[in-house]
Protein backbone atom coordinates (compact mmCIF):
# COMPACT_ATOMS: atom_id res chain seq x y z
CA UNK A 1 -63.26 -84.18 208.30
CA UNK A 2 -65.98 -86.02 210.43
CA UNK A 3 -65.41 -85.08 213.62
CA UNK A 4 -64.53 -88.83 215.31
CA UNK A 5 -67.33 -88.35 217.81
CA UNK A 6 -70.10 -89.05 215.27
CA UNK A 7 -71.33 -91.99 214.38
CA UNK A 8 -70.64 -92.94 210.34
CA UNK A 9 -70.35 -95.73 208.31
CA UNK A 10 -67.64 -96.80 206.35
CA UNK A 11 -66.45 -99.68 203.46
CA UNK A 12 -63.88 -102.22 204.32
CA UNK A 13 -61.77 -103.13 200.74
CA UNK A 14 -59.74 -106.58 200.93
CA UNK A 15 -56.88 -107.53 199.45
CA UNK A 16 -55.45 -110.88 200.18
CA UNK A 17 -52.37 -110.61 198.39
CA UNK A 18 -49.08 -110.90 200.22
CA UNK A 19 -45.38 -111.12 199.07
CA UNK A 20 -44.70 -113.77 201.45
CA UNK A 21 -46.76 -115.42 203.94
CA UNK A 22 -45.62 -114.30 208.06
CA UNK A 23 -44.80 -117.03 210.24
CA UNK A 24 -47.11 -115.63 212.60
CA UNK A 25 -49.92 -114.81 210.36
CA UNK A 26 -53.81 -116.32 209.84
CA UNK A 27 -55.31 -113.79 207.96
CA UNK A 28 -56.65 -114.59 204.90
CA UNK A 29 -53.45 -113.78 202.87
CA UNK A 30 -51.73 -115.44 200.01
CA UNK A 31 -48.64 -115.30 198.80
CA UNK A 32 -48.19 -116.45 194.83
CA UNK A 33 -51.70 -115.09 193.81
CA UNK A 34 -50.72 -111.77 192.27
CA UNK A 35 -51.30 -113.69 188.74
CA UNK A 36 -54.98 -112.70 189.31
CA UNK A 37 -54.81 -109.09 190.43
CA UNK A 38 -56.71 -107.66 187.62
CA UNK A 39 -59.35 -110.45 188.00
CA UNK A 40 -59.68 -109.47 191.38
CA UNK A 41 -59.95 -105.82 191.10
CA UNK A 42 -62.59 -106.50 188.23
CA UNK A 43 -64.12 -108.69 190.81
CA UNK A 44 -64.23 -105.90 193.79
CA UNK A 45 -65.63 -103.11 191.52
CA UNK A 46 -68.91 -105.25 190.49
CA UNK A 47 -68.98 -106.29 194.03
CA UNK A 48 -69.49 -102.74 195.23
CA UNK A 49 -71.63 -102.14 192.30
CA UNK A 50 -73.93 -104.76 193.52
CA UNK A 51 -73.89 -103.74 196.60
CA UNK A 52 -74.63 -100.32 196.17
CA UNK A 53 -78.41 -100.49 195.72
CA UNK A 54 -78.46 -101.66 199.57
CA UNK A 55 -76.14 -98.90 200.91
CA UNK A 56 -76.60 -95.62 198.41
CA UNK A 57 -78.55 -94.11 201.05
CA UNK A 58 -75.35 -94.60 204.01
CA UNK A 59 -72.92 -91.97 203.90
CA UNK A 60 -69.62 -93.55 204.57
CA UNK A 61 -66.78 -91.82 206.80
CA UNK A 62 -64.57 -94.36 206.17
CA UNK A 63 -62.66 -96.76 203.41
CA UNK A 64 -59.90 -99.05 204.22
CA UNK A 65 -57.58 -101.04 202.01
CA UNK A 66 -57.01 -104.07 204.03
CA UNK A 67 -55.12 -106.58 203.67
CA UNK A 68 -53.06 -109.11 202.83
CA UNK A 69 -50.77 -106.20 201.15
CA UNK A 70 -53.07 -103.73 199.32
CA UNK A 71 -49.79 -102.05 197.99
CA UNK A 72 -49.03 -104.90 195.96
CA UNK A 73 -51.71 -103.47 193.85
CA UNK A 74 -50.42 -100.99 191.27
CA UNK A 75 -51.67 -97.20 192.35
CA UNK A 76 -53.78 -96.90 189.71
CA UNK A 77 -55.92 -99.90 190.81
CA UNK A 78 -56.48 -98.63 194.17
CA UNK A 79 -56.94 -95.43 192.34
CA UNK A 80 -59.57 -96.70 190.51
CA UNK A 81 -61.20 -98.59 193.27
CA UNK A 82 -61.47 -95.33 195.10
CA UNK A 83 -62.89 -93.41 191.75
CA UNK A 84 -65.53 -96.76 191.68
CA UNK A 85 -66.48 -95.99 195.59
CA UNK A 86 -67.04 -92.50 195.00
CA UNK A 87 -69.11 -92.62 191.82
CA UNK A 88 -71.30 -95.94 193.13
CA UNK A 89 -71.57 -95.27 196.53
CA UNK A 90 -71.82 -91.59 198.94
CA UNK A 91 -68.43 -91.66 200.17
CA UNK A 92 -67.99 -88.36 202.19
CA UNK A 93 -66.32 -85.83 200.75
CA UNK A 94 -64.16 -85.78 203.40
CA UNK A 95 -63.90 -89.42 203.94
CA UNK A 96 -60.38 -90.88 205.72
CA UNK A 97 -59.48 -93.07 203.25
CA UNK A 98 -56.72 -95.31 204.72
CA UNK A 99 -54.10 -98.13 202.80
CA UNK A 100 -52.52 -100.58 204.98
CA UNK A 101 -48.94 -100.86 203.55
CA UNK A 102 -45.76 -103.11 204.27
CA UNK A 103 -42.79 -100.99 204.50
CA UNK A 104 -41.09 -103.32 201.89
CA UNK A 105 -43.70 -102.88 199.05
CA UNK A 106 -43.78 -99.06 198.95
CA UNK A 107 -41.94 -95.68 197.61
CA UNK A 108 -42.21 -91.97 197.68
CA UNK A 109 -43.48 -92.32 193.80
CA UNK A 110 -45.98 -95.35 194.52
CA UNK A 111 -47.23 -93.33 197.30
CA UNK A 112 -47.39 -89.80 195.42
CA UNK A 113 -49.72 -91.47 193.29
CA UNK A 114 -51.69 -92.71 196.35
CA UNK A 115 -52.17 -89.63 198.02
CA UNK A 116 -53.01 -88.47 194.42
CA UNK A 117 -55.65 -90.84 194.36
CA UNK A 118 -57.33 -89.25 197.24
CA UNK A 119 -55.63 -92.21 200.07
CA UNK A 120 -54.89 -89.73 203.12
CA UNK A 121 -53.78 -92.19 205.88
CA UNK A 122 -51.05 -94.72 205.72
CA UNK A 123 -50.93 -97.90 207.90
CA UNK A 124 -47.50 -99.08 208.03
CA UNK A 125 -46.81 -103.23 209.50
CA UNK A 126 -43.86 -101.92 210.97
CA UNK A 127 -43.86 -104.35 213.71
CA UNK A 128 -40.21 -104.47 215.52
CA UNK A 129 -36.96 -102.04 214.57
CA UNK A 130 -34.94 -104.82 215.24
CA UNK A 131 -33.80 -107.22 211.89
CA UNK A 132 -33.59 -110.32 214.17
CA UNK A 133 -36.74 -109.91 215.38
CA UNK A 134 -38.61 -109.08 211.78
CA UNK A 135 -36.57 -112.17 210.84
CA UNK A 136 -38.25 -114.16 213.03
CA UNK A 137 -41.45 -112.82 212.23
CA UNK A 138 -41.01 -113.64 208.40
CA UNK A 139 -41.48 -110.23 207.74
CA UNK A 140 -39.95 -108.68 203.98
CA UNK A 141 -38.43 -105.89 205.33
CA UNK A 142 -35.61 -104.26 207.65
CA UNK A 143 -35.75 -102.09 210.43
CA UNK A 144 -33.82 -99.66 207.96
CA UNK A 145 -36.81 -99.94 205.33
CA UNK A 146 -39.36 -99.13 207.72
CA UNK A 147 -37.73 -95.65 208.21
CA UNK A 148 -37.12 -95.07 204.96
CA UNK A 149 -40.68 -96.20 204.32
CA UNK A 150 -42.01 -93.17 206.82
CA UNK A 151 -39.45 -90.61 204.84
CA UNK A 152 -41.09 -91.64 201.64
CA UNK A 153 -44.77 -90.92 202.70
CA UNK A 154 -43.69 -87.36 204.47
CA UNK A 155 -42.07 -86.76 201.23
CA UNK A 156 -45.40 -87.89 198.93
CA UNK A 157 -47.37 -85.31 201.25
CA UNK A 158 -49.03 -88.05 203.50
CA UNK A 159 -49.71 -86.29 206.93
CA UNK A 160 -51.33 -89.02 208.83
CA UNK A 161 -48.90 -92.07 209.09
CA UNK A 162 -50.13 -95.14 211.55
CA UNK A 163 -47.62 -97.78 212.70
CA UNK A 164 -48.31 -101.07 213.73
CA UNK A 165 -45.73 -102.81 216.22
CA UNK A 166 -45.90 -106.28 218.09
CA UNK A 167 -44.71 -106.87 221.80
CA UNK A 168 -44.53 -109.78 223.92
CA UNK A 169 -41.95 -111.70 220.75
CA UNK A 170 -40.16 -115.30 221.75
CA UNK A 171 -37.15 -113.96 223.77
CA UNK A 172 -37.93 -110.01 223.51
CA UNK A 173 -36.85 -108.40 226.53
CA UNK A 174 -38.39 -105.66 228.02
CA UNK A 175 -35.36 -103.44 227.20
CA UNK A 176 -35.40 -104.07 223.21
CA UNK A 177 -39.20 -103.41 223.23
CA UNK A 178 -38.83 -100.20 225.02
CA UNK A 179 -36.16 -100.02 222.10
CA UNK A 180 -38.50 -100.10 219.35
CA UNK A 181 -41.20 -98.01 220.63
CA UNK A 182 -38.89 -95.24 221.61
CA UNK A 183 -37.18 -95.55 217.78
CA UNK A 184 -41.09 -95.17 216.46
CA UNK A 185 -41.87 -92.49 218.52
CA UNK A 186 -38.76 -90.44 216.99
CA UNK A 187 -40.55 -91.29 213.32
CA UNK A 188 -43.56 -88.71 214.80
CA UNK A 189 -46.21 -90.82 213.67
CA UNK A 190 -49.81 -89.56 213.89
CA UNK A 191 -51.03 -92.91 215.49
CA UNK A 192 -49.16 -96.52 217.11
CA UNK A 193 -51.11 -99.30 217.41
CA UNK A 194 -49.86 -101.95 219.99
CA UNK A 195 -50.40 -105.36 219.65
CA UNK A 196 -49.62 -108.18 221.79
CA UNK A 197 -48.56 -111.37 220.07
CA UNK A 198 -51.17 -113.95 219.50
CA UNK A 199 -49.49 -117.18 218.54
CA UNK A 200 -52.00 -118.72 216.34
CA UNK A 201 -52.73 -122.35 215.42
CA UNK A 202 -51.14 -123.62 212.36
CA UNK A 203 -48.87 -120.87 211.62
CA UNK A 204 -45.17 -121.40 211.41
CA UNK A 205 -44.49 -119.59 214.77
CA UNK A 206 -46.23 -122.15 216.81
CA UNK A 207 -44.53 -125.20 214.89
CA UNK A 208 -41.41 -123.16 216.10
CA UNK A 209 -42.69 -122.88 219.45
CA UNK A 210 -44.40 -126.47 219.57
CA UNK A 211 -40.81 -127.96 218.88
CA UNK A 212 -38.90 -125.79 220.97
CA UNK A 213 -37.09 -123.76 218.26
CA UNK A 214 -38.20 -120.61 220.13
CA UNK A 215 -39.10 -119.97 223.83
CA UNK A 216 -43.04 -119.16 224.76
CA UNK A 217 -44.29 -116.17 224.96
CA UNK A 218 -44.20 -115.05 228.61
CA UNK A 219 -47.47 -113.46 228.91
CA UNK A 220 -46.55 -111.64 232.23
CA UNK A 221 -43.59 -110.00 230.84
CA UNK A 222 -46.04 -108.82 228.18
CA UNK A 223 -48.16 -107.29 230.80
CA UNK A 224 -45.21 -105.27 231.47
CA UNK A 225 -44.26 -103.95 227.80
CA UNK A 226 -47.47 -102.88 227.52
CA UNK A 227 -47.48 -100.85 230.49
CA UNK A 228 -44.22 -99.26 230.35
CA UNK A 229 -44.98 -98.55 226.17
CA UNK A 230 -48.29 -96.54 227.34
CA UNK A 231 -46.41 -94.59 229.73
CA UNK A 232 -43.50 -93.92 227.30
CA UNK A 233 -46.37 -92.84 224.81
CA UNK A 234 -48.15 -90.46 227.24
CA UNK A 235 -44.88 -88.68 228.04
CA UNK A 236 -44.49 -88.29 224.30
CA UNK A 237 -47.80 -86.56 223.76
CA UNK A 238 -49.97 -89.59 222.97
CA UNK A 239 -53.20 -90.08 224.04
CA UNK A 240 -54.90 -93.75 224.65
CA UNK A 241 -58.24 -94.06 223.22
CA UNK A 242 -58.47 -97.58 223.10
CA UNK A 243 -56.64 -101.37 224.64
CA UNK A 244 -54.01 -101.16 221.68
CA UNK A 245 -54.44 -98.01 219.90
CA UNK A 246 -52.85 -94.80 220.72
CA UNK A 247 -53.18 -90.87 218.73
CA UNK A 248 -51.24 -87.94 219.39
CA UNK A 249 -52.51 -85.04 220.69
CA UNK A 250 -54.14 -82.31 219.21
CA UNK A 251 -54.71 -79.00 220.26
CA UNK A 252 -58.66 -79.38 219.93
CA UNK A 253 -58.35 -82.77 221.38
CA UNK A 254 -60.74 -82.44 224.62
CA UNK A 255 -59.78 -84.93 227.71
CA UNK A 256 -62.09 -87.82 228.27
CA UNK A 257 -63.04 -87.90 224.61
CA UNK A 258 -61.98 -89.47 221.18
CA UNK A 259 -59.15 -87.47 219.77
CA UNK A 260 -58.61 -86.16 216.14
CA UNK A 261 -56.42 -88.47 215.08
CA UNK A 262 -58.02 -91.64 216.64
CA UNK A 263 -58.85 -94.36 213.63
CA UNK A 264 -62.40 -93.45 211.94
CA UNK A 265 -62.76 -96.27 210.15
CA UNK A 266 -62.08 -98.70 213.24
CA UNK A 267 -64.15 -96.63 215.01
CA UNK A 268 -66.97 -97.96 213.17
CA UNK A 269 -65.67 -101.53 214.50
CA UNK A 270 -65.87 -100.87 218.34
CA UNK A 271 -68.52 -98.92 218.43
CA UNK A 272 -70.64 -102.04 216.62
CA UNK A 273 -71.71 -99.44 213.52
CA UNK A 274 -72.33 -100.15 210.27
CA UNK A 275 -69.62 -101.37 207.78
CA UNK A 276 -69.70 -103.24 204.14
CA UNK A 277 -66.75 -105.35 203.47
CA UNK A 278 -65.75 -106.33 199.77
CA UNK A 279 -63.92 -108.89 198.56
CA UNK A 280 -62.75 -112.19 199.75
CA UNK A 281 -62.80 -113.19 203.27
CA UNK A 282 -64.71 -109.48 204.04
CA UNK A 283 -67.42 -109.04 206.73
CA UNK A 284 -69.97 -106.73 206.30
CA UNK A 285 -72.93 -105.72 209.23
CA UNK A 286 -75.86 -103.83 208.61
CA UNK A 287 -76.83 -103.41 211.99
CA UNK A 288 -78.99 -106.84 212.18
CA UNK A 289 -76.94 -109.28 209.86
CA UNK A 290 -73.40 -110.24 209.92
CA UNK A 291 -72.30 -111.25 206.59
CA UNK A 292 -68.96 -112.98 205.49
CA UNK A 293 -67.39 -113.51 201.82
CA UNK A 294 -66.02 -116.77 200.54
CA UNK A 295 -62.33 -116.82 201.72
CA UNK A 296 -60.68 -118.46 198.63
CA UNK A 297 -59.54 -115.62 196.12
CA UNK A 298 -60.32 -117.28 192.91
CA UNK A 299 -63.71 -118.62 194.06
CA UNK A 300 -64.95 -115.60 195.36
CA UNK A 301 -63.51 -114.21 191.54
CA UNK A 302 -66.10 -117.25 190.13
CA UNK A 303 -68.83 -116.59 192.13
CA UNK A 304 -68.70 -112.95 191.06
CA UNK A 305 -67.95 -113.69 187.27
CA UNK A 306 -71.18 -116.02 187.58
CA UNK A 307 -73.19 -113.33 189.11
CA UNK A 308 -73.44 -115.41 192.40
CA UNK A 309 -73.08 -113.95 195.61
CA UNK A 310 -70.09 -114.33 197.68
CA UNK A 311 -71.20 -114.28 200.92
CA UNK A 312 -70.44 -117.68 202.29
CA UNK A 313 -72.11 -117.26 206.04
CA UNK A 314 -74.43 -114.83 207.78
CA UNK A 315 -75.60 -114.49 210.83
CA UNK A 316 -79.04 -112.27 212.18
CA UNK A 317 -77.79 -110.94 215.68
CA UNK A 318 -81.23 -110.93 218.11
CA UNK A 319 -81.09 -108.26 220.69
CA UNK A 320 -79.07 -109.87 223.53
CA UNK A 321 -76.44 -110.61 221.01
CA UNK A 322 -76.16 -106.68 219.45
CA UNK A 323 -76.13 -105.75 223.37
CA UNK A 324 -73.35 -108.32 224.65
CA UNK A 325 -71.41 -107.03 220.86
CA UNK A 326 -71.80 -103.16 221.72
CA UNK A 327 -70.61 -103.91 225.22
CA UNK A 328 -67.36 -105.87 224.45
CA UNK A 329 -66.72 -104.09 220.93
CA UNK A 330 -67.39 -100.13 222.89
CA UNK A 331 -65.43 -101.25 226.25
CA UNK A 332 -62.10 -100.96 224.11
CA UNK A 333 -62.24 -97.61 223.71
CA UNK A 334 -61.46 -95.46 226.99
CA UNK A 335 -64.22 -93.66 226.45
CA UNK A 336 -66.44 -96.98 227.51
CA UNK A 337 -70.10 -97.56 226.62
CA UNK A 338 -72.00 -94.56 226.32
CA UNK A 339 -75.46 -94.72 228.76
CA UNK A 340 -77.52 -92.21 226.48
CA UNK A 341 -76.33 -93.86 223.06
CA UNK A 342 -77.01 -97.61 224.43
CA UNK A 343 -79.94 -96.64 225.59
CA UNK A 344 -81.41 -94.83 222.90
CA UNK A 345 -80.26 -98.26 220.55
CA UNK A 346 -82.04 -100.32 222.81
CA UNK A 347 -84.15 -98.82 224.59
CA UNK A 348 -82.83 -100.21 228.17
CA UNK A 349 -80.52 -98.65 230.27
CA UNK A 350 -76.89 -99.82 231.05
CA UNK A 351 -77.80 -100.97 234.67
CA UNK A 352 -81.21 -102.56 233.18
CA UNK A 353 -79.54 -104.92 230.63
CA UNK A 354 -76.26 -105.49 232.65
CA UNK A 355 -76.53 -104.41 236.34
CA UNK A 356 -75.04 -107.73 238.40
CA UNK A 357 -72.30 -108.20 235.63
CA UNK A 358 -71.53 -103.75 236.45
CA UNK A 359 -71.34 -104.43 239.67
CA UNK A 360 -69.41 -107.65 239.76
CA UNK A 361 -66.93 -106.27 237.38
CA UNK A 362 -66.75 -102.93 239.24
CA UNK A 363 -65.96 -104.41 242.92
CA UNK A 364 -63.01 -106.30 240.90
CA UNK A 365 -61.52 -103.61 240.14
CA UNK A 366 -62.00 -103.81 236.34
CA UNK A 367 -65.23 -101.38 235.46
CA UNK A 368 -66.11 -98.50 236.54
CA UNK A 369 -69.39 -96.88 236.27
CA UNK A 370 -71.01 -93.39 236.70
CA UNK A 371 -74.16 -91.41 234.89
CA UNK A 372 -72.17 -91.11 232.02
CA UNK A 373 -71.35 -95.10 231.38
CA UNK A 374 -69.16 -98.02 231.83
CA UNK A 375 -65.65 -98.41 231.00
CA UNK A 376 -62.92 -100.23 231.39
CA UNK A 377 -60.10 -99.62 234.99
CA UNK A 378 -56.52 -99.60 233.60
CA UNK A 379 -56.35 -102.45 235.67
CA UNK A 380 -59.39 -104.02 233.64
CA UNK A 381 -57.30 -103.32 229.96
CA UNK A 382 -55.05 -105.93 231.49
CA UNK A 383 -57.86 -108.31 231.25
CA UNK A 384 -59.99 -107.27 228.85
CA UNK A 385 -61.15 -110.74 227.77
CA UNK A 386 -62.07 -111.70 231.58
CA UNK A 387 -64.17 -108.51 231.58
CA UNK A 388 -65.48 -109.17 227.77
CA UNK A 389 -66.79 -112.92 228.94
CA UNK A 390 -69.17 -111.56 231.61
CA UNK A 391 -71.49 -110.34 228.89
CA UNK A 392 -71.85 -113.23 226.52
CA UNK A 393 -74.88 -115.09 227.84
């Protein structure tokens, strides 16, 4: 498989069908739409079709099933969305193909098929081992279903298993987080991902909040899950590669780089690469223009039907804006900005584009900065957006 130091492309699939909507959730998700699955998967495949004359040169490294709830599709449609990727577009050979997954939608036989199918990463929304706390969430399924959910894909042959798990909940104490993570880390997954709790506008959990049904977050206390979970990873053999996303070692891993079993398709994302997106709500970037897809399922199903195109907005990114993304997109990643590879992209050095924001950001405390690059001070993943903000111009 690509080795996760090179730089690839990859093809972002997404499906916006959910069982039941998340109190805590904006995505563009919908619960009560599975009525038009097959239109939609008819949809997605001439999508990529028509895309394809724009990327059949691109090798992609990459696809993702995103969602939504992509295993609310049967296998055989993500089977034969993969099939459609391979025989329209050059999908590596070796490509990680990944399927996000709720632990309450899935089995060893649904996944046998996946793997089948040529899926070879799972993404579980695992999210808290604690019922009350996945009850407050809105979330479909029980602490016990998200182990059994990890059995299942061991036994269907899946060998690289990411969960997804949310700190800083209304009334979580620091003990029941350091709960969950140590419960995931006896699962052996190949990846966590970490994710603070964002309570978003609209959504059910604010209402909740807004009225005083549930206490605020208390974003210092969150400061401190976060902390103690990296250090409870890194005792357990995991290795931080970027603000929320942890892999566990491998025995080729080398220190100070990306290791094996880092993300490759999200990769792509924060090192501001190359992606198409399909389907509704999807954003696609060729390296100049940001493109998104109508959001509404069953228009973007018309507009394709029609022979329209879906893309609802787009954006051409001028130089200071591909800069200011590569620098708050690649300062995620522990690894930082890279001074040869932002260099030879844009043909100014680091210190050139952004030397009174590197040094005001390094005598804080929250960059540092050698021949190599810039990246972020653990102190500076603490306040990554205060550190983001100084390159927007």
């Amino acid at each position: 498989m690509t080795a996760p130091d090179e730089t690839q492309a990859g093809i972002y699939i997404h499906i916006p069908f959910c069982r039941a909507k998340c109190a805590y959730c904006d995505f563009a998700s919908y619960a009560g739409l599975e009525a038009l699955a097959d239109d939609y998967v008819d949809a997605l495949s001439a999508e990529i079709t028509h895309r394809a004359t724009e990327w059949s040169d691109t090798i992609l490294g990459s696809l993702f099933f995103g969602g939504g709830t992509p295993t609310l599709l049967p296998p055989a449609a993500i089977a034969h969305l993969i099939a459609h990727c391979r025989a329209a577009l050059s999908l590596a050979d070796d490509a990680e193909i990944t399927v996000e997954a709720n632990p309450g939608t899935i089995d060893a036989e649904s996944l046998t098929h996946l793997r089948d199918a040529g899926v070879n990463r799972l993404s579980l929304g695992v999210q808290s081992l604690h019922d009350d706390e996945l009850a407050m969430l809105g979330r479909i399924h029980s602490a016990a279903e998200a182990v059994a959910a990890v059995e299942a894909a061991r036994s269907a042959g899946l060998s690289n298993i990411s969960l997804d798990l949310i700190y800083g909940l209304p009334g979580q104490t620091l003990a029941r987080w350091e709960d969950t993570v140590r419960r995931a880390l006896a699962l052996e997954p190949e990846h966590l991902s970490l994710y603070g709790l964002s309570v978003e506008a609209g959504t059910p959990l604010e209402a909740c909040i807004e009225c005083g049904l549930l206490p605020a977050p208390d974003d210092d206390l969150a400061a401190d899950m976060y902390e103690r979970a990296g250090e409870l990873l890194d005792q357990a053999g995991y290795a931080q590669y970027e603000i929320s996303n942890w892999a566990r070692r491998s025995a080729g891993d080398v220190s100070g780089r990306i290791p094996a079993l880092a993300s490759r398709h999200n990769l792509i994302y924060w090192r501001n690469e190359r992606y198409l997106g399909v389907g509704a709500a999807a954003h696609s970037y060729d390296g100049q223009v940001r493109r998104s897809n109508v959001v509404d399922p069953p228009e973007y199903i018309r507009r394709i039907r029609a022979g329209q195109s879906p893309v609802d907005e787009s954006e051409t990114a001028d130089l200071d804006r591909r800069m200011a993304d590569t620098m708050m997109l690649g300062l995620r990643l522990n690894v930082g900005v890279d001074e040869g590879t932002f260099s030879a992209r844009f043909g100014l050095a680091l210190r050139e584009a952004y030397g009174a924001e590197i040094d005001r950001l390094v005598d804080e405390g929250l960059l540092e900065a050698d021949d190599r690059g810039v990246r972020l001070t653990p102190h500076g993943r603490l306040l990554g957006n205060r550190v983001f903000a100084e390159f927007l111009r």
